[in-house]
C-alpha atoms as a PDB file:
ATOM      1  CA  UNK A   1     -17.275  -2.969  18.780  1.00  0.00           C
ATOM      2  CA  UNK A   2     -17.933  -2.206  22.200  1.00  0.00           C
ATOM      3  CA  UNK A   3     -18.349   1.315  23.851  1.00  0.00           C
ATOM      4  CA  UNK A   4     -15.234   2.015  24.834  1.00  0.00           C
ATOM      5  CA  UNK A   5     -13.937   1.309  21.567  1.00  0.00           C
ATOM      6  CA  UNK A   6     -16.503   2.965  19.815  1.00  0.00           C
ATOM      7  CA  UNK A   7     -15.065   5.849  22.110  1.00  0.00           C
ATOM      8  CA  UNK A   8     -11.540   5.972  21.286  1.00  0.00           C
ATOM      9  CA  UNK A   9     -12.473   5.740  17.131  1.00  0.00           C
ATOM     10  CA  UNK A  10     -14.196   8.586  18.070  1.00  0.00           C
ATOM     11  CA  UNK A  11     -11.649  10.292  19.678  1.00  0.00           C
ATOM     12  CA  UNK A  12      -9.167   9.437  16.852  1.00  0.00           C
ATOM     13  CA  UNK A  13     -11.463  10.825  14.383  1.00  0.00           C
ATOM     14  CA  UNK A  14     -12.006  14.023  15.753  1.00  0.00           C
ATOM     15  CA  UNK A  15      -8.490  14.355  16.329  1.00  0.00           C
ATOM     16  CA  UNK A  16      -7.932  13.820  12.029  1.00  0.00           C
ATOM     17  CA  UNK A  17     -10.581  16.368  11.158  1.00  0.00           C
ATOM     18  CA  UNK A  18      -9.026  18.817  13.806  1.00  0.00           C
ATOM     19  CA  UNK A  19      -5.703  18.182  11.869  1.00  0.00           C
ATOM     20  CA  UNK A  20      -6.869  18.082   8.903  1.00  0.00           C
ATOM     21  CA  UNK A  21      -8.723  21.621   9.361  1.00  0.00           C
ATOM     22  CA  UNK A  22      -4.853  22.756  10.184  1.00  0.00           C
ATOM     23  CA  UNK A  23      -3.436  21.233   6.981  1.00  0.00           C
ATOM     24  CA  UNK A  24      -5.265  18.764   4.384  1.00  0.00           C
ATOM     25  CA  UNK A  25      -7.064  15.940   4.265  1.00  0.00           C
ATOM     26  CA  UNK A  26      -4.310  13.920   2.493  1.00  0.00           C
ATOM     27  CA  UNK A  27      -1.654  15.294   5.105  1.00  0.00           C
ATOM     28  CA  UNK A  28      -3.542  14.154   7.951  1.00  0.00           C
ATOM     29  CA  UNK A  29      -4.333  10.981   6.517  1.00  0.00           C
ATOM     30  CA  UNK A  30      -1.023   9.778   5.753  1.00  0.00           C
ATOM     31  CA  UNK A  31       0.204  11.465   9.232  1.00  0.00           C
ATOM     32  CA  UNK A  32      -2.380   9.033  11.127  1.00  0.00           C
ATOM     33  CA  UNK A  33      -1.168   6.101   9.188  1.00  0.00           C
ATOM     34  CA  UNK A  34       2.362   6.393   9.517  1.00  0.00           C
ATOM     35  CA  UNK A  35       1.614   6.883  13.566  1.00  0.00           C
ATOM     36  CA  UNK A  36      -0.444   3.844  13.600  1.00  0.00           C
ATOM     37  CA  UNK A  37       1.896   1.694  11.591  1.00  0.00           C
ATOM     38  CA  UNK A  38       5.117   2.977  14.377  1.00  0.00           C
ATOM     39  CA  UNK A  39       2.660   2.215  17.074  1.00  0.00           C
ATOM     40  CA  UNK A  40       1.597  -0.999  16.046  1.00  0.00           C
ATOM     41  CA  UNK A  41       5.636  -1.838  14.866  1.00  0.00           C
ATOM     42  CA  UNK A  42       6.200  -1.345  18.656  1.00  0.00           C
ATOM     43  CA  UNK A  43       3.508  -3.673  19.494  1.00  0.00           C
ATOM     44  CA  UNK A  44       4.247  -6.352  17.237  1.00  0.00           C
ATOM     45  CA  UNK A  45       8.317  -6.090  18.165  1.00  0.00           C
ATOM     46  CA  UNK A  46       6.623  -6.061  22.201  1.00  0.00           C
ATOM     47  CA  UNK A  47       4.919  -9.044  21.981  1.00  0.00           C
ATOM     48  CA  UNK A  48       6.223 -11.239  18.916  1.00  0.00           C
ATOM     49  CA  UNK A  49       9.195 -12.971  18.497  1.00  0.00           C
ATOM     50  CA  UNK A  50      11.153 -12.726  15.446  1.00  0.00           C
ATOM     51  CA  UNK A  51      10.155 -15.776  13.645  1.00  0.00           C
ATOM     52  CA  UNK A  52       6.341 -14.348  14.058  1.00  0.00           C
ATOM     53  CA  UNK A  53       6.924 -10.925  12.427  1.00  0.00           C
ATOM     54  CA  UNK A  54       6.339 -11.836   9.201  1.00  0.00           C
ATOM     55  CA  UNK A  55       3.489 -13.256  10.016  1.00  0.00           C
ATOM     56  CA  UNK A  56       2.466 -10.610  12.545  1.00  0.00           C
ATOM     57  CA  UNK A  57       2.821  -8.045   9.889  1.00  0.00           C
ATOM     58  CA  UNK A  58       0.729  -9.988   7.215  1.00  0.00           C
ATOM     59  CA  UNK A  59      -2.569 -10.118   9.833  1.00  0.00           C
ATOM     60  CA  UNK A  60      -2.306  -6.334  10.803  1.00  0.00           C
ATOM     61  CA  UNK A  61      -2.299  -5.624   6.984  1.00  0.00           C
ATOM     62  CA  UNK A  62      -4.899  -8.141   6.850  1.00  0.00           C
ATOM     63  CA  UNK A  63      -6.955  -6.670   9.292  1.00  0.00           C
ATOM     64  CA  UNK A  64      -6.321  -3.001   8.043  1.00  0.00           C
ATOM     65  CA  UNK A  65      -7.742  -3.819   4.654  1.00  0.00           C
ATOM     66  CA  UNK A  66     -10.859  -5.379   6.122  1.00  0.00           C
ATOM     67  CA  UNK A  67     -11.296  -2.053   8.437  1.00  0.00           C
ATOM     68  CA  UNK A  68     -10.864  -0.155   5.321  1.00  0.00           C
ATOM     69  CA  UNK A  69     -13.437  -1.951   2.747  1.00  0.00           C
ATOM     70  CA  UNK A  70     -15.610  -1.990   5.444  1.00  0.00           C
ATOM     71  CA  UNK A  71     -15.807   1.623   6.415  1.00  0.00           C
ATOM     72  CA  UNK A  72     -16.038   2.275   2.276  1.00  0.00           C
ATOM     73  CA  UNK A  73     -18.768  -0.200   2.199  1.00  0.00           C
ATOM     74  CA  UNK A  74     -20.089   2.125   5.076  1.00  0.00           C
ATOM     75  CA  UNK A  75     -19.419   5.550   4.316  1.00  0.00           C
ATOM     76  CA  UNK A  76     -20.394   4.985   0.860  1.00  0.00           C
ATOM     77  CA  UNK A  77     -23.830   3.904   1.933  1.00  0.00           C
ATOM     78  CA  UNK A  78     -24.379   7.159   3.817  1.00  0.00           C
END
């Protein structure tokens, strides 16, 4: 990760605990996901065609569950 991504996690994060404090922890984790999954719906529609969206789809989850384990694997060790 470079800066300016480690930046915008950052950003992100804050913005979940500031939500969070407003509501609960479940509520603004399942807020963040569903914004991230119509986000990244718009950028797989943007720049796939439809033959690829199947496919498209599979790597995103692919690449969410590998960000996941690996922040368990990380916060865990804290």
């Amino acid at each position: 990760m470079d800066d300016k991504f480690r930046e915008v996690v950052d950003r992100y994060l804050e913005k979940a605990i500031e939500i969070e404090s407003e509501t609960s922890m479940a509520q603004a984790s399942s807020s963040m996901l569903f914004a991230t999954a119509c986000y990244n719906a718009q950028s797989i529609i943007a720049n796939s065609s439809p033959n690829e969206l199947d496919a498209n789809i599979s790597e995103y989850i692919e690449m969410y569950e590998d960000m996941l384990r690996n922040s368990i694997e990380h916060y865990s060790s804290k």
